[in-house]
Structure formats: C-alpha cells, structure tokens
Protein backbone atom coordinates (compact mmCIF):
# COMPACT_ATOMS: atom_id res chain seq x y z
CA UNK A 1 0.00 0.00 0.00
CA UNK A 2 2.85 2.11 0.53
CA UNK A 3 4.54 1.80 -2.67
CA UNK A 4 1.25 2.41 -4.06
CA UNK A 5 0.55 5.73 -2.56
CA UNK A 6 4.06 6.67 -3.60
CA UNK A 7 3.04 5.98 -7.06
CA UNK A 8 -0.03 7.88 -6.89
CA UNK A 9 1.97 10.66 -5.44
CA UNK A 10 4.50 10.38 -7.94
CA UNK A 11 1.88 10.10 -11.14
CA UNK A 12 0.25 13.33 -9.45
CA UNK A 13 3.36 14.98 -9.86
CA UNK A 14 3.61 13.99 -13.07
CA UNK A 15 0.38 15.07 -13.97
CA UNK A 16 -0.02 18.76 -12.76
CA UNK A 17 3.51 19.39 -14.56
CA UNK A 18 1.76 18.50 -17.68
CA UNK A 19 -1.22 20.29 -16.98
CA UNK A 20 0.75 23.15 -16.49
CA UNK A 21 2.31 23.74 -20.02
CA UNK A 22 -1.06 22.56 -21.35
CA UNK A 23 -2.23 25.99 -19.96
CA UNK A 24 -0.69 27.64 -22.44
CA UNK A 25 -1.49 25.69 -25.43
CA UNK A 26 -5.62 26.17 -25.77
CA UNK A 27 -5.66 23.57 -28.82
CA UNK A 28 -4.26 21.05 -26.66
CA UNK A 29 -6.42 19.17 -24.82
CA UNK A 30 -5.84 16.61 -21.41
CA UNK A 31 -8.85 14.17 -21.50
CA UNK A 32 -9.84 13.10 -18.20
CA UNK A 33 -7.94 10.36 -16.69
CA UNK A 34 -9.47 7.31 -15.01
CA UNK A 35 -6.12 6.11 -13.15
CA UNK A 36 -3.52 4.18 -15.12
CA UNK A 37 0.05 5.53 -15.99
CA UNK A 38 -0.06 7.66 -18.96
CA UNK A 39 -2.01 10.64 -20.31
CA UNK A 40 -4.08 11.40 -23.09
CA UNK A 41 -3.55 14.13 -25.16
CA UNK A 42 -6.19 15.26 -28.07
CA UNK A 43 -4.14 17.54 -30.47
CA UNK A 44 -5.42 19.83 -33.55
CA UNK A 45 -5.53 17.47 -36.59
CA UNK A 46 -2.97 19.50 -38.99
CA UNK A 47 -1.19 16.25 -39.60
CA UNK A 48 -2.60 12.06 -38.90
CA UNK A 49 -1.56 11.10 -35.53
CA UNK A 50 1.44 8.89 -37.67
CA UNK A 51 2.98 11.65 -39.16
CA UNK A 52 2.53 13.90 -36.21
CA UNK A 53 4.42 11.16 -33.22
CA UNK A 54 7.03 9.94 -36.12
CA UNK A 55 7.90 13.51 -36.99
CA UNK A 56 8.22 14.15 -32.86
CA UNK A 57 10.68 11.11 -32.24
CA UNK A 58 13.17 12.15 -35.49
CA UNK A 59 13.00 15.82 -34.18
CA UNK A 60 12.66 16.10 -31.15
CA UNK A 61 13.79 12.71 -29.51
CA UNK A 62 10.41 12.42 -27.72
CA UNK A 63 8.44 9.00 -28.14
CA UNK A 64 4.44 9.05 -27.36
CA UNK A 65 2.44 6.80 -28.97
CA UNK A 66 -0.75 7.36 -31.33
CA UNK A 67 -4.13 6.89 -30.57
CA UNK A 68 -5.27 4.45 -32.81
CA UNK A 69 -2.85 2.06 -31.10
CA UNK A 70 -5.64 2.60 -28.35
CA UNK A 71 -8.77 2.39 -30.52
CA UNK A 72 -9.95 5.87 -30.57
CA UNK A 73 -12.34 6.10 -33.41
CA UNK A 74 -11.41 9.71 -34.55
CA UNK A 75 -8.13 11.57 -34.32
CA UNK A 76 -6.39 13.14 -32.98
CA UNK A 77 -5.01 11.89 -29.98
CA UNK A 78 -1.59 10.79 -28.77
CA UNK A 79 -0.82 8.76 -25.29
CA UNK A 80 1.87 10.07 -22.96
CA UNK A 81 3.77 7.80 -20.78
CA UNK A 82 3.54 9.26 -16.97
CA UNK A 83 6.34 7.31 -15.70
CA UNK A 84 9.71 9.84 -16.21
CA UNK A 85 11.74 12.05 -13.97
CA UNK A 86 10.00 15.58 -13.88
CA UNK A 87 12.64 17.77 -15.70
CA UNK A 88 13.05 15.61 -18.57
CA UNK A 89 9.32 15.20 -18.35
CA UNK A 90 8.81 19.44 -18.18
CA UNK A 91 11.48 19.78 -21.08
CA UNK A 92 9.36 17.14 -23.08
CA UNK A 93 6.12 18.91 -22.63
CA UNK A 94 6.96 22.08 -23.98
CA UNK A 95 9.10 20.68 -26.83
CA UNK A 96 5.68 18.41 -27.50
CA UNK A 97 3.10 21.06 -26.94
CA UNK A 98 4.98 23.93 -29.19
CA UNK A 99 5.29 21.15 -32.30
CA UNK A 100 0.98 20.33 -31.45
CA UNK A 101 -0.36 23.56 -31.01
CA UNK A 102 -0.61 25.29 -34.55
C-alpha cells in the first residue's frame, strides 16, 4: 500500500507538470484520466496522428504513442507515458506542446 501511494503521489506529480504547459497551449487538450500511468492528449488534426508522433521522435527525440494504437475512433489523440523524472518530463512537454499547437 505504501509503494502504491508513492506511485499515486508520484503520477500526481507527473500530472499537474503536464497540466501546467497545457495551460498555455488552448488547442491542446488533457482528457480526463481514469487512473492508469499515462495521459491522453487530443491535439489539432494539422497532420494524422502517424505523421505527427514519427515527426516528434526524429525531431525532437520524444516518443508518445498514437491513438489508434488505443482504438480511438477519430483523431487526434496521442498517449503520454507518466512514468519519467520531472525535468526531462517538463522539457518534453513544452518541446511536445509547441510542435501540437498550430
């Protein structure tokens, strides 16, 4: 139970960094989460959710994952892991949010 709560806490942490930087990007949106260990993202659809994740790992190193690997119907959504150190994690979000946000 311990190791749990320090999970939660961590995740949390996580979590209200994100929601931070998401502040400032309006066409960014966090969709509610229900628990778990990542994030869901919905993005403006300038690009498919493939060109848009591919294009952020050769740039800009970061790896998130596209929402059709979870079955959403529409796009377009990526999935953030929550489970990093915060600075890398802040660094990431901006870096992410600047190349989403049109």
């Amino acid at each position: 139970a311990v190791c749990r709560a320090g999970m939660d806490y961590f995740i949390l942490l996580i979590l209200s960094v994100f929601c931070h930087y998401l502040a400032h990007y309006p066409a960014c949106q966090l969709l509610p989460a229900h628990g778990g260990w990542s994030a869901v993202l919905r993005i403006p659809a300038t690009q498919s959710e493939e060109e848009f994740v591919l294009g952020l790992l050769d740039r800009e190193r970061i790896l998130v994952h596209p929402g059709y690997f979870f079955d959403f119907s529409s796009e377009a959504f990526i999935v953030v892991s929550l489970l990093t150190a915060e600075a890398p994690f802040a660094d990431a979000c901006r870096r992410l949010l600047r190349r989403a946000d049109p």
